[in-house]
Protein backbone atom coordinates (compact mmCIF):
# COMPACT_ATOMS: atom_id res chain seq x y z
CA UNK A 1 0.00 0.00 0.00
CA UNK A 2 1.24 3.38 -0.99
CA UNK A 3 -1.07 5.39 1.84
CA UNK A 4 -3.78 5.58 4.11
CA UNK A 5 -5.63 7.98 4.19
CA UNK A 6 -6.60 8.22 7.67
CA UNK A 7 -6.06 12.07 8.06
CA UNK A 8 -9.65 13.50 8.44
CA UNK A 9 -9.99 14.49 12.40
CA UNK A 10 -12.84 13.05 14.37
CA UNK A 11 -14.75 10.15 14.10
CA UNK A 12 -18.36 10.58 12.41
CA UNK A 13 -19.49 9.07 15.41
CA UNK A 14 -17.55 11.56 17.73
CA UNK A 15 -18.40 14.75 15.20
CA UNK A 16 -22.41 13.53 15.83
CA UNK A 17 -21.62 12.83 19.52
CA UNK A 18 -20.44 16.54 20.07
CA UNK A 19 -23.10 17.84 18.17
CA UNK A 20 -25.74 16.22 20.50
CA UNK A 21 -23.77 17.36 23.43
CA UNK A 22 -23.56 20.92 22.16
CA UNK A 23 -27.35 21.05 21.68
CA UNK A 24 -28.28 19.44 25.24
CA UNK A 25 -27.03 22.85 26.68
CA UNK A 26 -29.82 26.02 27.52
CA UNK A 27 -29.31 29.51 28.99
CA UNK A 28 -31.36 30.61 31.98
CA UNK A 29 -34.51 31.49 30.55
CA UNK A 30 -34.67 28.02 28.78
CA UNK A 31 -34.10 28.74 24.96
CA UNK A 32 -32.45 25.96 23.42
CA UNK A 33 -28.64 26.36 21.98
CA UNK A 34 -28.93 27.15 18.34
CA UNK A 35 -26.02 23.98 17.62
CA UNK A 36 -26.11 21.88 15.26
CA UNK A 37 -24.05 18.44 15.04
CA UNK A 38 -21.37 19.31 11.79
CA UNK A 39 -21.94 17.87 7.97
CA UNK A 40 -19.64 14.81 7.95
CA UNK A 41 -19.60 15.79 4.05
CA UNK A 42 -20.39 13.70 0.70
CA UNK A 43 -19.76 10.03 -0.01
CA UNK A 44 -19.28 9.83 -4.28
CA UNK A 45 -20.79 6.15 -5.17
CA UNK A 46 -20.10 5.07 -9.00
CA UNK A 47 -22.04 2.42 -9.99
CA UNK A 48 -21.18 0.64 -13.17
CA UNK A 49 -25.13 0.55 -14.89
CA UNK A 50 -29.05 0.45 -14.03
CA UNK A 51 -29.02 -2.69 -16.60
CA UNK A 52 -28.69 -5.19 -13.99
CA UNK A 53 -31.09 -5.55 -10.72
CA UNK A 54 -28.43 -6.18 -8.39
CA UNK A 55 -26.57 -2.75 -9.40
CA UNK A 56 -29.64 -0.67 -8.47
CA UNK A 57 -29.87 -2.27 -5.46
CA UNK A 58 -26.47 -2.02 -4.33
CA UNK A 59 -26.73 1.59 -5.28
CA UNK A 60 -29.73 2.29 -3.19
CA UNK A 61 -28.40 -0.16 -0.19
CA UNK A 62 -25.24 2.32 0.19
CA UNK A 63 -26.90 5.31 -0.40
CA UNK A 64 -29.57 4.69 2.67
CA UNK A 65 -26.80 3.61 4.96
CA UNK A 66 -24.72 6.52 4.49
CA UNK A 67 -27.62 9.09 4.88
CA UNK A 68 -28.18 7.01 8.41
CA UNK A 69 -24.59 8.40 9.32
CA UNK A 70 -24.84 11.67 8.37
CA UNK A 71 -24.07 11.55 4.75
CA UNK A 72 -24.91 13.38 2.03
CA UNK A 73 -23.93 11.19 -1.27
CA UNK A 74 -23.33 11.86 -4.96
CA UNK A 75 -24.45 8.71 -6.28
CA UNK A 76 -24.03 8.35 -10.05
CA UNK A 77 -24.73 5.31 -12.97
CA UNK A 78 -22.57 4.85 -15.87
CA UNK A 79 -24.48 3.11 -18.47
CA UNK A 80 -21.42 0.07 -18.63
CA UNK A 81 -19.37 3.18 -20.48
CA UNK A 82 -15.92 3.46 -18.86
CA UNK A 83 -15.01 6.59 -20.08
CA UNK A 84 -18.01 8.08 -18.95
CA UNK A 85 -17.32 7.02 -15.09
CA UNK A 86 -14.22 8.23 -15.53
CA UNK A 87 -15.51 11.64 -16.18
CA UNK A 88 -18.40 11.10 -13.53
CA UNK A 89 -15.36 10.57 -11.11
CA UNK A 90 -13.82 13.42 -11.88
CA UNK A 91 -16.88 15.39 -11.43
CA UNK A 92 -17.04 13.90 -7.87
CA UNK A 93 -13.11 14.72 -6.69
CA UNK A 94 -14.37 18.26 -8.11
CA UNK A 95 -17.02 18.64 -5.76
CA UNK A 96 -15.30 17.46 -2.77
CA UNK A 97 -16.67 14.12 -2.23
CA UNK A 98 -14.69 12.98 0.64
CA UNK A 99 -14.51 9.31 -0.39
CA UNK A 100 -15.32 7.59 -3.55
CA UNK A 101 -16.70 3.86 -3.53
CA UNK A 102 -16.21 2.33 -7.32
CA UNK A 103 -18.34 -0.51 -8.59
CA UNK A 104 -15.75 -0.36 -12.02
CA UNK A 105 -17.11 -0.58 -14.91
CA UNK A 106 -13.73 -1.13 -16.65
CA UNK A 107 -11.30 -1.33 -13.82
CA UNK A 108 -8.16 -0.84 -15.99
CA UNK A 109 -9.19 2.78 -16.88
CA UNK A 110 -9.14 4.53 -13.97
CA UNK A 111 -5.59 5.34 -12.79
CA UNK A 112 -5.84 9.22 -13.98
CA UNK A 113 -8.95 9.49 -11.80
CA UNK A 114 -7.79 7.71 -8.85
CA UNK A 115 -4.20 9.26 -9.06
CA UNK A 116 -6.33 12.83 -8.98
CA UNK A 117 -8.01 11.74 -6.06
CA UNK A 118 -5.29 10.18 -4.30
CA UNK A 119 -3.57 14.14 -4.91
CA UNK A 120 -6.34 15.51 -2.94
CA UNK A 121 -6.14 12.79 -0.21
CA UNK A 122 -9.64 11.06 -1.21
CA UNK A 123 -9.75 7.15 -0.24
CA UNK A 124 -10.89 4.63 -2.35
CA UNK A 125 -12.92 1.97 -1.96
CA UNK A 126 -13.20 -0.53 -4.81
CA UNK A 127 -16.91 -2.17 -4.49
CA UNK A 128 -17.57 -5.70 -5.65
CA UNK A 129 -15.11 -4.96 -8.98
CA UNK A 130 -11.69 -4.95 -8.09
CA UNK A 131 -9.90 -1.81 -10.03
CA UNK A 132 -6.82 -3.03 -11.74
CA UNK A 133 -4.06 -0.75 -12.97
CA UNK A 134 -3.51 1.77 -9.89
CA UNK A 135 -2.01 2.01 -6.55
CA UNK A 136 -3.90 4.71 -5.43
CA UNK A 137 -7.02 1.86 -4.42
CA UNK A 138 -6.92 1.48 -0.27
CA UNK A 139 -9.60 -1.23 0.36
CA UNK A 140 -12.15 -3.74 -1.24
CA UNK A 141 -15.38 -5.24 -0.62
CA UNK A 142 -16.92 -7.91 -2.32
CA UNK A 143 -17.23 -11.74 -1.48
CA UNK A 144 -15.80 -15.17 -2.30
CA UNK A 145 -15.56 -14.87 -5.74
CA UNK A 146 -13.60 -17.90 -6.65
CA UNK A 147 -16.28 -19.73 -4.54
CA UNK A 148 -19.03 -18.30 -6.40
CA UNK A 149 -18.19 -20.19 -9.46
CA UNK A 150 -17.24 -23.39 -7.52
CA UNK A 151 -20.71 -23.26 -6.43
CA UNK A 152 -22.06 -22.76 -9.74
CA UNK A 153 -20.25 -25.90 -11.33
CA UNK A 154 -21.04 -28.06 -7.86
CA UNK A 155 -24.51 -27.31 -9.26
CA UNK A 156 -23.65 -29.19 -12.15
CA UNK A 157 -21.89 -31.93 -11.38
CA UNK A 158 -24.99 -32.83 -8.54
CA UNK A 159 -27.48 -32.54 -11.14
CA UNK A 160 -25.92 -34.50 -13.74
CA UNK A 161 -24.52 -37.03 -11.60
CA UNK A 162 -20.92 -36.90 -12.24
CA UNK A 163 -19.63 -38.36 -9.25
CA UNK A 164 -20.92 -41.54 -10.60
CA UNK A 165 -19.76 -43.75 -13.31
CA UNK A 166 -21.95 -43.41 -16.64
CA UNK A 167 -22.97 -41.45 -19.88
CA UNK A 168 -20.77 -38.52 -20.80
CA UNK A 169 -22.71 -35.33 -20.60
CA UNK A 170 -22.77 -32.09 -22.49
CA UNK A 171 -22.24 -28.37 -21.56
CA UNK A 172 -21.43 -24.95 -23.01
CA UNK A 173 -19.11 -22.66 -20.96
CA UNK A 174 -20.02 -18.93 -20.39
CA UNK A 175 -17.89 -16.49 -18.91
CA UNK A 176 -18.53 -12.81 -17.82
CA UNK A 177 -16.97 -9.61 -19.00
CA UNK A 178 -13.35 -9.73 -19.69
CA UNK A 179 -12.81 -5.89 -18.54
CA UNK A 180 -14.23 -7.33 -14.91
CA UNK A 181 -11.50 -8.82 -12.68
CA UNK A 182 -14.39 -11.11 -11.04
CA UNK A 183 -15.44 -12.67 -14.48
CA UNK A 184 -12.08 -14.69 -14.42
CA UNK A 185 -11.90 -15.41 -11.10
CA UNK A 186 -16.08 -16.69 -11.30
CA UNK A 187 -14.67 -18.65 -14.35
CA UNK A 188 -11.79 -20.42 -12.47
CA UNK A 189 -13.73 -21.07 -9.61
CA UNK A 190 -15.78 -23.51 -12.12
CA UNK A 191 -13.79 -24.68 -14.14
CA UNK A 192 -11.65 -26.32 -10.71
CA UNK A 193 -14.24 -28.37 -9.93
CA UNK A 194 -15.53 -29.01 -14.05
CA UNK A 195 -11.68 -29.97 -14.99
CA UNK A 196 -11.33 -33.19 -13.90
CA UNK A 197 -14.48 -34.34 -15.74
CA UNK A 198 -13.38 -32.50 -18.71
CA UNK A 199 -10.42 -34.40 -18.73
CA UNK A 200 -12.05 -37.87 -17.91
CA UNK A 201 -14.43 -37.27 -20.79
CA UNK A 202 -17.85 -37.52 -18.54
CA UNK A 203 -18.14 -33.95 -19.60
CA UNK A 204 -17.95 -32.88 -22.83
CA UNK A 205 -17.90 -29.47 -24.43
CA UNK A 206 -19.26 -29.40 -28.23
CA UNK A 207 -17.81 -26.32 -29.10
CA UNK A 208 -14.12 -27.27 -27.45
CA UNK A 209 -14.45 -23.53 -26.43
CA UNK A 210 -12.64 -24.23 -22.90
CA UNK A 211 -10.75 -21.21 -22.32
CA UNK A 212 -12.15 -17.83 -20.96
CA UNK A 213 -11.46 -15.53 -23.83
CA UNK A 214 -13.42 -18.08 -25.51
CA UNK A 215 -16.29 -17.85 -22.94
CA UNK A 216 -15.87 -14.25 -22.03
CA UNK A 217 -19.48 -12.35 -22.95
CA UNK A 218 -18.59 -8.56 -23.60
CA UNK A 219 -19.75 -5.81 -20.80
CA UNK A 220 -21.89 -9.18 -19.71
CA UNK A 221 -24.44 -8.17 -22.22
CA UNK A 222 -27.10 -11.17 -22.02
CA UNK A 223 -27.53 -10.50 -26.29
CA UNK A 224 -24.09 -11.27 -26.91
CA UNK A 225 -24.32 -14.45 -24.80
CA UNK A 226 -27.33 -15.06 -26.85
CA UNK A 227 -25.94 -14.36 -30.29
CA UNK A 228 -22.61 -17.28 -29.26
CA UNK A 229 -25.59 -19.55 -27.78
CA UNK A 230 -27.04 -19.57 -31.21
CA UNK A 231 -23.86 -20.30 -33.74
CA UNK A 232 -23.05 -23.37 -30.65
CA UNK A 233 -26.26 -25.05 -31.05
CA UNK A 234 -25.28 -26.97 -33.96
CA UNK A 235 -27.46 -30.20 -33.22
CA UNK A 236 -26.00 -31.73 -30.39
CA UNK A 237 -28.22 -31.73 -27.12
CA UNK A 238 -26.63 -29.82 -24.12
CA UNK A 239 -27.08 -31.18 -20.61
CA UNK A 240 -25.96 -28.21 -18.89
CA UNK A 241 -24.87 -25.00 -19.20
CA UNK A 242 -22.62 -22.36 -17.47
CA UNK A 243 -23.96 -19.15 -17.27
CA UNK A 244 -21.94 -16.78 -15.20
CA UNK A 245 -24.54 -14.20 -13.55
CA UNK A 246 -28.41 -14.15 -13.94
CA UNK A 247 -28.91 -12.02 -16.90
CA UNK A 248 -27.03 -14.12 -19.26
CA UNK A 249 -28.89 -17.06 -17.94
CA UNK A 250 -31.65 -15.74 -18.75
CA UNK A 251 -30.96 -14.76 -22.24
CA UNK A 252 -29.26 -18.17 -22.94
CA UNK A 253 -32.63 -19.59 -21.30
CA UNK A 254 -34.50 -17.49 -24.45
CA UNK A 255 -31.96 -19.10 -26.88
CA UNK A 256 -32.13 -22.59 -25.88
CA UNK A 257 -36.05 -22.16 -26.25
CA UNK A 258 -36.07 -20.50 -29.38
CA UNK A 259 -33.86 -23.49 -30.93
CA UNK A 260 -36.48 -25.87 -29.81
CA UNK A 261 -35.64 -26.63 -26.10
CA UNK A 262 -38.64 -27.98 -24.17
CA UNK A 263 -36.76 -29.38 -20.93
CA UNK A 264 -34.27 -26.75 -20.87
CA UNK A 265 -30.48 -28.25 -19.50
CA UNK A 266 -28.87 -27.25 -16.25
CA UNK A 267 -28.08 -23.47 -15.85
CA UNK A 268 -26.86 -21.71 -13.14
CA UNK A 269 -26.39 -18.15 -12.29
CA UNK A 270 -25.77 -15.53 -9.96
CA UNK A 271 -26.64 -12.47 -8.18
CA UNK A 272 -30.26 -13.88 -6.52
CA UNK A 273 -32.16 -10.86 -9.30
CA UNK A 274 -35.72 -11.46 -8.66
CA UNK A 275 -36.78 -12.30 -12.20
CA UNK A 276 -34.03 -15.19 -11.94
CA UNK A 277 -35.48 -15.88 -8.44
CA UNK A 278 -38.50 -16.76 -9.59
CA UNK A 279 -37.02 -19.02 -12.64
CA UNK A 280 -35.64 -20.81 -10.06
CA UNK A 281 -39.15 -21.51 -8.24
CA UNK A 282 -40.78 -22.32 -11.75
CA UNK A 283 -37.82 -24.88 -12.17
CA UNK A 284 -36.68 -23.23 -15.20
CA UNK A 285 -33.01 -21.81 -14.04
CA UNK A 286 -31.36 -24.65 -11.99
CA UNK A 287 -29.38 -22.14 -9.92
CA UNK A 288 -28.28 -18.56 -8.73
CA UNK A 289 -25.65 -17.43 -6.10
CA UNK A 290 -26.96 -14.91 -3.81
CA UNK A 291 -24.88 -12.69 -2.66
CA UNK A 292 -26.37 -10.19 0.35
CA UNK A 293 -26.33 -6.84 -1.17
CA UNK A 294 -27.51 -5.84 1.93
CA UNK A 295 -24.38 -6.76 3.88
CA UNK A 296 -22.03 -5.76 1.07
CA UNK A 297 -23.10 -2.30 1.31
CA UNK A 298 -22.80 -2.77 5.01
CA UNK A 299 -19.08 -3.74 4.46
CA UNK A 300 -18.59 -0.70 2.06
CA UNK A 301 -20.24 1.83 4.02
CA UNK A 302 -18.11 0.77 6.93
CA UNK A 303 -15.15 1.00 5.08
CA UNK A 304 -15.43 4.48 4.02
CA UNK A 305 -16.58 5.58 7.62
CA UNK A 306 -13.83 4.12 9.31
CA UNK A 307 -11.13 5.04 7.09
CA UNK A 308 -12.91 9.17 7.07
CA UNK A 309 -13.04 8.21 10.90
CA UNK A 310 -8.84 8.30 11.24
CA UNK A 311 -9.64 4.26 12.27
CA UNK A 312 -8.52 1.18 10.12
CA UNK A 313 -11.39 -0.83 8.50
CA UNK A 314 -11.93 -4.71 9.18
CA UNK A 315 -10.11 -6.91 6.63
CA UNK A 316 -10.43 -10.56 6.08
CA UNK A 317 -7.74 -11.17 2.99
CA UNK A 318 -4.85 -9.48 2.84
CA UNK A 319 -2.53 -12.00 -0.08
CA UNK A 320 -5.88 -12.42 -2.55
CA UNK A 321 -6.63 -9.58 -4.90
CA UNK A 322 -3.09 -8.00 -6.68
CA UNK A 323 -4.23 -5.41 -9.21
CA UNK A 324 -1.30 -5.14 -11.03
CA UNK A 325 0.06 -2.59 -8.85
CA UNK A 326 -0.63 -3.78 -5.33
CA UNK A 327 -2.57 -6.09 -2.92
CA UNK A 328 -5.75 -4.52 -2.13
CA UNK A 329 -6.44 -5.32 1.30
CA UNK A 330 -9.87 -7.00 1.02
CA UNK A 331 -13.17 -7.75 3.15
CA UNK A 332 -14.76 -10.96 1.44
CA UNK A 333 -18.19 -12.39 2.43
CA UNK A 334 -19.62 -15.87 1.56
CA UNK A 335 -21.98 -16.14 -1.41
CA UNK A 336 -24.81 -19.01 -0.96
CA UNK A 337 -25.58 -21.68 -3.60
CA UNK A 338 -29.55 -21.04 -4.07
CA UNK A 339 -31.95 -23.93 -5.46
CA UNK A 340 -35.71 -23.90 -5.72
CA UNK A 341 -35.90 -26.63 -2.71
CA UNK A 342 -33.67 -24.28 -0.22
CA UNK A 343 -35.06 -20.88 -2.27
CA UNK A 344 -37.69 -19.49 0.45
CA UNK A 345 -35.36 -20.64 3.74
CA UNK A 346 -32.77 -18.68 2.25
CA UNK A 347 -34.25 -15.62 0.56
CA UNK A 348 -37.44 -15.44 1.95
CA UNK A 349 -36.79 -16.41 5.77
CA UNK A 350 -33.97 -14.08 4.97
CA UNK A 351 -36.12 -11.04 4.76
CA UNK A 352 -33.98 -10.66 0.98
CA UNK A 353 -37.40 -10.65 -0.56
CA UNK A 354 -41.52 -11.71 0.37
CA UNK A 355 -43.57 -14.69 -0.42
CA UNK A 356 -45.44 -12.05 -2.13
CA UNK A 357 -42.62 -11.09 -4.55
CA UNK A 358 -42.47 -14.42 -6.06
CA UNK A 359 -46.13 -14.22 -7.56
């Protein structure tokens, strides 16, 4: 690490604490003191795009927490176009955000930004999307991304009955966004578990399209998973597929039925998004991973207010994420493997969404 910022006086907390104290006083005759507890300042969140479910709600998890310490926040979308958060972020270290939290749309494209706001003693906090390229990024939150996609390909080998000597199956690999330093580490997750029956033939890939850049779907666009889905169906029947988030699942899921598919194969997913959700119920998707956006923004949101609070945030991997330029120090939670028969214990019983959501 090349800093930490940890230079910016009093604890929120403490700032709030004196405020309330200040107020308590009154002069004889009983007016009130005219005190009021000081502006802790502006949190900047950039969010990569309103195309995805889970993005809003991230966006609106953070924003509601912050406000609940004192925050204002500048809270902008990018539409997946890098350049355009770039500027956004610029826009933000203008106006004296005091923090910026990054879901990355492209995290390789950032560096002038960051390097700006590292000049003006701004922390970072990379959200969910590690930012690659800079050493001006101080902490990370996201979760267990390698065990995301071991999850998603555990999926498959229980439903298809790997573990146990018989027919060779079929599946198609799908991969997320190449400019996202999760995609790959979703994809190796998988493929850790999937390798060994890839190599003992009980899984078999039609396509022989094995590798990432092979499986990678550009700015995880469900269309362009759609458009490969289409040239791979070439006749043979697939028994499974991996699909790397929810949205391409559900586009591949359109695919496979427009080419004729009445019992769809395996697919998995990710991100718990509430039209997936209630695939899952129908028994249409196999699979999702939820991952709390709740407690993520939790994580974040704690992050920032520690680090403005001159106090050092909670880390739980310290040796996982290199960007290129550093080790991010990183808080990782656990993502949850999510099937219709544990669906409502998990989601529902979860308070994540209502019985009422899934009509």
């Amino acid at each position: 690490m090349t800093r930490l910022p940890i230079r910016f006086g009093l604890p929120v907390a403490a700032l709030l604490l004196i405020g309330a104290t200040g107020c308590a006083g009154a002069d004889p005759s009983g007016a009130a003191a005219d005190a009021a507890a000081p502006n802790p300042g502006t949190i900047g969140i950039a969010m990569p795009t309103r195309g995805e479910q889970r993005w809003i709600a991230d966006g609106d998890n953070m924003v509601k927490q912050f406000q609940a310490l004192g925050y204002g926040v500048d809270m902008k979308y990018a539409d997946n176009d890098a350049q355009q958060q770039a500027a956004q972020l610029d826009e933000m270290i203008d106006r004296g955000d005091r923090a910026l939290v990054i879901g990355a749309v492209d995290g390789t494209v950032l560096a002038d930004a960051l390097q700006r706001a590292h000049a003006k003693d701004i922390p970072i906090i990379s959200y969910d999307r590690l930012i690659r390229g800079s050493a001006d990024v101080d902490y990370y939150a996201s979760f267990d991304n390698f065990k995301v996609g071991v999850l998603q390909a555990t999926t498959i080998v229980n439903r298809l009955g790997l573990r146990s000597a018989g027919k060779a199956h079929t599946i198609e690999l799908f991969a997320g966004s190449a400019d996202d330093n999760n995609a790959t580490f979703f994809f190796n997750g998988a493929m850790s578990v999937l390798r060994p029956y890839l190599k003992a033939g009980t899984l078999v890939v039609p396509s022989g399209q094995t590798t990432f850049a092979q499986a990678a779907t550009a700015k995880w666009e469900g269309a362009n998973a759609a458009a490969r889905m289409k040239k791979l169906l070439t006749g043979e029947r697939l028994d499974a597929v991996l699909a790397p988030n929810d949205g391409i699942a559900r586009a591949l899921i359109g695919a496979l039925r427009e080419a004729g598919y009445g019992k769809l194969p395996v697919i998995t997913g990710q991100d718990a998004e509430l039209d997936s959700v209630k695939l899952v119920d129908q028994g249409v998707q196999t699979q999702t991973v939820y991952k709390d956006t709740r407690e993520l923004a939790k994580v974040a949101v704690q992050m920032t207010d520690k680090v403005l609070s001159g106090e050092k945030p909670e880390i739980n991997d310290t040796t996982t994420y290199d960007n290129g330029e550093e080790v991010v120090p990183a808080f990782l939670l656990q993502p949850v493997s999510v099937e219709k028969a544990n669906l409502r214990s998990v989601l529902i019983d979860g308070g994540y969404y209502s019985e009422g959501d899934l009509a």
